[in-house]
C-alpha atoms as a PDB file:
ATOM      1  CA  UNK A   1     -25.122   6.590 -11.620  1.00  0.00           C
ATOM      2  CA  UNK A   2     -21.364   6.041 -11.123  1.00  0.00           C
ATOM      3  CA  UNK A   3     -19.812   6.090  -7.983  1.00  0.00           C
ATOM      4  CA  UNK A   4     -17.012   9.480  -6.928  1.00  0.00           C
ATOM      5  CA  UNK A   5     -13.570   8.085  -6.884  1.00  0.00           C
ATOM      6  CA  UNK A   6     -12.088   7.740  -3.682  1.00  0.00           C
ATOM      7  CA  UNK A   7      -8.019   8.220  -3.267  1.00  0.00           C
ATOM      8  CA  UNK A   8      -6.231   5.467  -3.634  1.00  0.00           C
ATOM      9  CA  UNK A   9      -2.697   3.946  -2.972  1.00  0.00           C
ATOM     10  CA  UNK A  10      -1.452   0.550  -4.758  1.00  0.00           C
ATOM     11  CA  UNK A  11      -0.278  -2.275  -2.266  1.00  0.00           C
ATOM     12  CA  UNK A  12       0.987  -5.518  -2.637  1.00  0.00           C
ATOM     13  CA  UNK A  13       2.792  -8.693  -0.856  1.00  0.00           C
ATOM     14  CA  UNK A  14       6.579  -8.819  -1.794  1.00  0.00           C
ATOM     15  CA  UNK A  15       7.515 -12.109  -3.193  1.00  0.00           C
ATOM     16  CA  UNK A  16      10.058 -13.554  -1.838  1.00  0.00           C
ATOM     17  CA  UNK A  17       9.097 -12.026   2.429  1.00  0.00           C
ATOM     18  CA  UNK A  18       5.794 -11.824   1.924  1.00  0.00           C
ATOM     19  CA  UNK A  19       5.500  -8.604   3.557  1.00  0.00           C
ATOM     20  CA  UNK A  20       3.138  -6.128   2.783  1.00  0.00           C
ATOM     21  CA  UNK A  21       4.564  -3.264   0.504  1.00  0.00           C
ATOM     22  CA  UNK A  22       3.116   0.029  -0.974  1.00  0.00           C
ATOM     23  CA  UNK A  23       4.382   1.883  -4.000  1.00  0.00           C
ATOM     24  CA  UNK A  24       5.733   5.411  -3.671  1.00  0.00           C
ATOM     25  CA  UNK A  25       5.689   8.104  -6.318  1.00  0.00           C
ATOM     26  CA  UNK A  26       8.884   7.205  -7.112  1.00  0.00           C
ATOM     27  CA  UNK A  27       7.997   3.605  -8.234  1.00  0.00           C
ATOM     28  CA  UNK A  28       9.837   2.153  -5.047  1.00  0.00           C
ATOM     29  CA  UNK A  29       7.962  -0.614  -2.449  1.00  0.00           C
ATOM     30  CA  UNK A  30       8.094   0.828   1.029  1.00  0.00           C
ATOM     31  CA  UNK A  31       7.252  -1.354   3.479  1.00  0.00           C
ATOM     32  CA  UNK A  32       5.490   1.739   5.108  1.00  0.00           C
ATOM     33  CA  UNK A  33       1.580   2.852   4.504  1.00  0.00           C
ATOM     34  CA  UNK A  34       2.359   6.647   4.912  1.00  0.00           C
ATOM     35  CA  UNK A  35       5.020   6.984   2.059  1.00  0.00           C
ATOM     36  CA  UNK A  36       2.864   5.562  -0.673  1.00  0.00           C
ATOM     37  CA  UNK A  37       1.745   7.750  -3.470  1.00  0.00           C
ATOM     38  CA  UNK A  38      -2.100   8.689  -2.769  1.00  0.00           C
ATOM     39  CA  UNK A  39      -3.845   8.964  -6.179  1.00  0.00           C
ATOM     40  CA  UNK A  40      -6.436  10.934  -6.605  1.00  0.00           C
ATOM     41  CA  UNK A  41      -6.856  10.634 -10.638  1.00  0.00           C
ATOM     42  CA  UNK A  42      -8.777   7.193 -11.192  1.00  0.00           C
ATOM     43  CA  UNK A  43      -6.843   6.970 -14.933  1.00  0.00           C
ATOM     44  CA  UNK A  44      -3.743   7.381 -13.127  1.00  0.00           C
ATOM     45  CA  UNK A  45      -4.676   5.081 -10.381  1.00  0.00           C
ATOM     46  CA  UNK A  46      -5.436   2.547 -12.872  1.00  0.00           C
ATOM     47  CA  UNK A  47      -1.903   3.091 -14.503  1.00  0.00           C
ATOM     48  CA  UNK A  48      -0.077   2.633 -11.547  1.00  0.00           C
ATOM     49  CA  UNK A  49      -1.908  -0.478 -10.570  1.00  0.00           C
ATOM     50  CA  UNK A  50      -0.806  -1.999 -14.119  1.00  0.00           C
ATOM     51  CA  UNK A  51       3.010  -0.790 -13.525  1.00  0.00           C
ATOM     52  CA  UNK A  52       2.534  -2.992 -10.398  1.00  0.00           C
ATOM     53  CA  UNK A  53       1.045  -6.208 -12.011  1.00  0.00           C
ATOM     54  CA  UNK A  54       4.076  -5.911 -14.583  1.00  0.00           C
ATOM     55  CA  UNK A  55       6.394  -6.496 -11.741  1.00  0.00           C
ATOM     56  CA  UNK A  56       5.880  -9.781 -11.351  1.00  0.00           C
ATOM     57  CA  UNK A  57       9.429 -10.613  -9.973  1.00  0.00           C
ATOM     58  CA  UNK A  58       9.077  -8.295  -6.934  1.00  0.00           C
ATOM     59  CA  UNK A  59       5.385  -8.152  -6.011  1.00  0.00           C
ATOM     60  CA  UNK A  60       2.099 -10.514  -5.524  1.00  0.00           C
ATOM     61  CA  UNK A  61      -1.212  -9.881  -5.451  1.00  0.00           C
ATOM     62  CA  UNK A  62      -1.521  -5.948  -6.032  1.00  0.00           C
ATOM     63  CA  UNK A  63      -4.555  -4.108  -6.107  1.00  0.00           C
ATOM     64  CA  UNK A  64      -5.851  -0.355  -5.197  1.00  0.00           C
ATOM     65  CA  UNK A  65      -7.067   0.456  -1.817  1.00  0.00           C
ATOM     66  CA  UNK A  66      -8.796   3.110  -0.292  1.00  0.00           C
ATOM     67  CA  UNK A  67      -6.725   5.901   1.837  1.00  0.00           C
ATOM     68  CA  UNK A  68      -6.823   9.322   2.919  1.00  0.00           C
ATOM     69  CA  UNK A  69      -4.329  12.321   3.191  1.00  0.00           C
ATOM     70  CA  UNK A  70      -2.868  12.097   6.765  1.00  0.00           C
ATOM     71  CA  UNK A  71      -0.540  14.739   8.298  1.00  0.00           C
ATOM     72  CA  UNK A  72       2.705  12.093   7.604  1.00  0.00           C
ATOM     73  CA  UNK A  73       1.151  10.580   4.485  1.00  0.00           C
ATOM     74  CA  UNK A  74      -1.573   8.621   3.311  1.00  0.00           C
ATOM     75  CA  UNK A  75      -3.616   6.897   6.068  1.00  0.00           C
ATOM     76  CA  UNK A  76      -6.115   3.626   5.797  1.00  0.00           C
ATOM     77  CA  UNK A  77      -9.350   3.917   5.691  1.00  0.00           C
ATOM     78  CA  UNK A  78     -10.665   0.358   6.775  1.00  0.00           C
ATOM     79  CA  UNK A  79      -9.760  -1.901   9.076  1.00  0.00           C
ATOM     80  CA  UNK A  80      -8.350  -4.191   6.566  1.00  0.00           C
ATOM     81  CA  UNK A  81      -5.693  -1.704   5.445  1.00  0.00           C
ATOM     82  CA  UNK A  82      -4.810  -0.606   9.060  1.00  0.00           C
ATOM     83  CA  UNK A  83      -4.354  -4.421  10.331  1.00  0.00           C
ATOM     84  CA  UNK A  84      -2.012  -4.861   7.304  1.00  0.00           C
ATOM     85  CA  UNK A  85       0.253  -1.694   8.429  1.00  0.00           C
ATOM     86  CA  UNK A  86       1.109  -3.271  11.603  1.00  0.00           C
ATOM     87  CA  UNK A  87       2.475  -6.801   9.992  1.00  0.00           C
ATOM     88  CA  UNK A  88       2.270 -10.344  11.174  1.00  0.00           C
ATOM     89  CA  UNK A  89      -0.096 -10.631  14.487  1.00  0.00           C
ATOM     90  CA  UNK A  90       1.386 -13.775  15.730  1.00  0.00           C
ATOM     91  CA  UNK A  91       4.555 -11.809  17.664  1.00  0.00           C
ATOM     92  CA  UNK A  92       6.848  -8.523  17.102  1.00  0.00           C
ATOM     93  CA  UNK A  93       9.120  -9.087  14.429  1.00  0.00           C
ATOM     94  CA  UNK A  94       9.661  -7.284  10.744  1.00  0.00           C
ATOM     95  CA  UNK A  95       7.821  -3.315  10.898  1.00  0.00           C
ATOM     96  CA  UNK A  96       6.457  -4.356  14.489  1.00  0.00           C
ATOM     97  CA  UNK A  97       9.652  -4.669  16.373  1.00  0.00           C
ATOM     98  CA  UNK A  98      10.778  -1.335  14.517  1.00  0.00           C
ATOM     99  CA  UNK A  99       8.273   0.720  14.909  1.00  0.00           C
ATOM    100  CA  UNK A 100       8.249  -0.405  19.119  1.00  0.00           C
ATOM    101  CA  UNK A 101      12.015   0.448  19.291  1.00  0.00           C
END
């Protein structure tokens, strides 16, 4: 018996920061969880994580992950994907020293 599809978002490290991204509807890389595209289609979800992998010049390493609709946007659904919103852990720099301003 196959599993239901779960909503998914595509996310990836940029290349040349290493920051965590996330690509929006309109094939941009926000550096920001909530404005990536939530799929709900597993086809489509499966497009849009090829589109990624052909980007080779931008991005590294992207894959699908889990999410949910959130009132803002599309929010994580494991720890994983929450720790990687917040950035680097070492000290407040990059989205973390935004987001406290």
């Amino acid at each position: 018996m196959s599993r239901r599809f779960t909503p998914k978002i595509v996310t990836a490290n940029r290349l040349r920061e290493g920051d965590v991204v996330y690509l929006t509807a309109d094939d941009q890389w926000s550096p920001f969880h909530h404005k990536a595209e939530l799929i709900e289609d597993e086809a489509h979800a499966q497009m849009r994580l090829l589109h990624a992998n052909a980007q080779k010049l931008t991005i590294v390493g992207a894959y699908l992950a889990d999410a949910r609709p959130g009132l803002l946007g599309p929010e994580p659904t494991h720890f994983r994907e929450e720790f990687r919103t917040r950035g680097p852990s070492n000290y407040h720099h990059g989205k973390q020293a935004d987001l406290a301003s």
